[in-house]
Protein backbone atom coordinates (compact mmCIF):
# COMPACT_ATOMS: atom_id res chain seq x y z
CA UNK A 1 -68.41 6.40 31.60
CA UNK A 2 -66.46 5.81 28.46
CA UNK A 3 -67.13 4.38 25.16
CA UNK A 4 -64.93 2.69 22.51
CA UNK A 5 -66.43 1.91 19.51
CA UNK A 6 -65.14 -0.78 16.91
CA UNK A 7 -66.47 -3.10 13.54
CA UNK A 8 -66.17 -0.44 10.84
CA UNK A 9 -64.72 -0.80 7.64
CA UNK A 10 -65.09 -0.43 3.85
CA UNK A 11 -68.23 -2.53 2.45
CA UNK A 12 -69.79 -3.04 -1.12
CA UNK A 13 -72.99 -1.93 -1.04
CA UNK A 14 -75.89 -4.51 0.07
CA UNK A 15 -73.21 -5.49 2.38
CA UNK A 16 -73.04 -5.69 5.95
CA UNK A 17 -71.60 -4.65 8.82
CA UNK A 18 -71.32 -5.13 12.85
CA UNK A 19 -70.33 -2.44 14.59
CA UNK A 20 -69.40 -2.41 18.97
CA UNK A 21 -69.75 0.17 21.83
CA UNK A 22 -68.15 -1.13 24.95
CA UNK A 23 -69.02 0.72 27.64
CA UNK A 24 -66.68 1.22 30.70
CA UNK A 25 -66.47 3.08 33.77
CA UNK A 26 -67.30 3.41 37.54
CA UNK A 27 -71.14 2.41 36.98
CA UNK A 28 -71.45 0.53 33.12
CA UNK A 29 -74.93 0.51 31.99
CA UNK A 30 -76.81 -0.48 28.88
CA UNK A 31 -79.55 2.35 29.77
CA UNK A 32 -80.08 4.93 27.76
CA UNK A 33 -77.59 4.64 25.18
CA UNK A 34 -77.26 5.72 21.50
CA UNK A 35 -76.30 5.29 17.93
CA UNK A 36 -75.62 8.36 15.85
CA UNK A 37 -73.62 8.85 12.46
CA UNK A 38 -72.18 11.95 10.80
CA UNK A 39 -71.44 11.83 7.36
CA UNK A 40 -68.92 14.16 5.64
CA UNK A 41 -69.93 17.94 5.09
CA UNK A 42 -73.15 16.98 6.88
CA UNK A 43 -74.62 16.92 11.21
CA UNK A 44 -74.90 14.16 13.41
CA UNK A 45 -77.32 12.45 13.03
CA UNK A 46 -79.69 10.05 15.19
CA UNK A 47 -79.78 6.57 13.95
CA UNK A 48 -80.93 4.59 16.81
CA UNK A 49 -81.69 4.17 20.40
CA UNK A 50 -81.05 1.18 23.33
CA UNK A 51 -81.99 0.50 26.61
CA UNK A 52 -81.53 -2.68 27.94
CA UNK A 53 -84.88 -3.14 29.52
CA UNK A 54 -86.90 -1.96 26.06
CA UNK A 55 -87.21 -1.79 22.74
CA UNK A 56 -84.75 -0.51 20.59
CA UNK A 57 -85.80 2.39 18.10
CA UNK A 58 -84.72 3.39 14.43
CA UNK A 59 -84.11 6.64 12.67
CA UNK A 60 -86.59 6.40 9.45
CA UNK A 61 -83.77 6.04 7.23
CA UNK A 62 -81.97 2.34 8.64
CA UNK A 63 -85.49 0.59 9.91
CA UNK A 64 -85.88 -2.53 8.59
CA UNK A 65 -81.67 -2.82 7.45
CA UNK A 66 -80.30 -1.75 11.42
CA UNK A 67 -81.11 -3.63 14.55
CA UNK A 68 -79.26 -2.63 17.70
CA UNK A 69 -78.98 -5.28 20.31
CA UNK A 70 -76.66 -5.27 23.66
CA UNK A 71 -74.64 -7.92 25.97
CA UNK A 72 -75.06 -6.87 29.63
CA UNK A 73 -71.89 -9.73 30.11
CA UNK A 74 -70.02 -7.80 27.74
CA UNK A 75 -71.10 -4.55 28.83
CA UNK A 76 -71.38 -3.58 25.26
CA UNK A 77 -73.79 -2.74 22.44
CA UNK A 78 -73.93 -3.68 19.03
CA UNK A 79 -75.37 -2.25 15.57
CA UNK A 80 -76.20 -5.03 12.69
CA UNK A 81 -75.61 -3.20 9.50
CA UNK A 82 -77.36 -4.84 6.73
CA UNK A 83 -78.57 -3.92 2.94
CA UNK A 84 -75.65 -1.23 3.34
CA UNK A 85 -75.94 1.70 0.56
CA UNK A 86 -73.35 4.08 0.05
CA UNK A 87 -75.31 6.92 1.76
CA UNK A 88 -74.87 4.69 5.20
CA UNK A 89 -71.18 5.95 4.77
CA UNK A 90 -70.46 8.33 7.91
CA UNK A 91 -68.18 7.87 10.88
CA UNK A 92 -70.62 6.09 13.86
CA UNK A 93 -70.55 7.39 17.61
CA UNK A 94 -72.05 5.66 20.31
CA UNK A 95 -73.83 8.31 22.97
CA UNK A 96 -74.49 7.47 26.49
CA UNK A 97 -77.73 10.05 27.68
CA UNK A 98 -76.77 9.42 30.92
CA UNK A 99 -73.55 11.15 31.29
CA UNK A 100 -73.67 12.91 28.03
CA UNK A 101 -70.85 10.66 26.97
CA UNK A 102 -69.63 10.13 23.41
CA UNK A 103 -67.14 7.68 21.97
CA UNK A 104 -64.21 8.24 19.67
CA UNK A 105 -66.47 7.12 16.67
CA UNK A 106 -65.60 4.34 13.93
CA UNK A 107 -65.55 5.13 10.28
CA UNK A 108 -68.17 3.07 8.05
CA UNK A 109 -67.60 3.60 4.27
CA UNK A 110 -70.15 1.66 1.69
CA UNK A 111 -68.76 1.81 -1.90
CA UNK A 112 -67.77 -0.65 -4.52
């Protein structure tokens, strides 16, 4: 399986973004799959989870500002970045659980 992420950017804060994870491969699947972030000097960190047949689940920090949705179609997931603060700034990976897969990561940077 591989993983290409896309959608980051520089953003004001309280701004948003939409980030992508297209998943390719022998076998796609929406199962199982994962958001993380690592921000400079600092370890990767969880920021949400996806499976396709369930409920999508936040990290403490982005509940209520992240929602993480997928397009079987597409063969791709997405994470809505809204009410962006400056501490959201980190470089994104998407994580398949299944193969231990990670992407290439995309860099997010909130600042005015």
């Amino acid at each position: 399986v591989q993983l290409m992420e896309s959608g980051g950017g520089l953003v004001q804060p309280g701004g948003s973004l939409r980030l992508s994870c297209a998943v390719s491969g022998s076998q796609p699947s929406l199962n199982y799959l994962a958001w993380y972030r690592q921000a400079p000097g600092k370890q990767r960190e969880w920021v949400a989870g996806f499976t396709i047949a369930g409920a999508p689940t936040y990290a403490d920090s982005v509940l209520g500002r992240f929602t993480a949705s997928g397009d079987n179609a597409e063969n791709t997931i997405y994470l809505q970045m809204n009410s962006l603060k400056p501490e959201d700034t980190a470089v994104y990976y998407c994580k398949d659980f299944l193969t231990s897969s990670w992407g290439q990561g995309t860099q997010v940077t909130v600042s005015s």
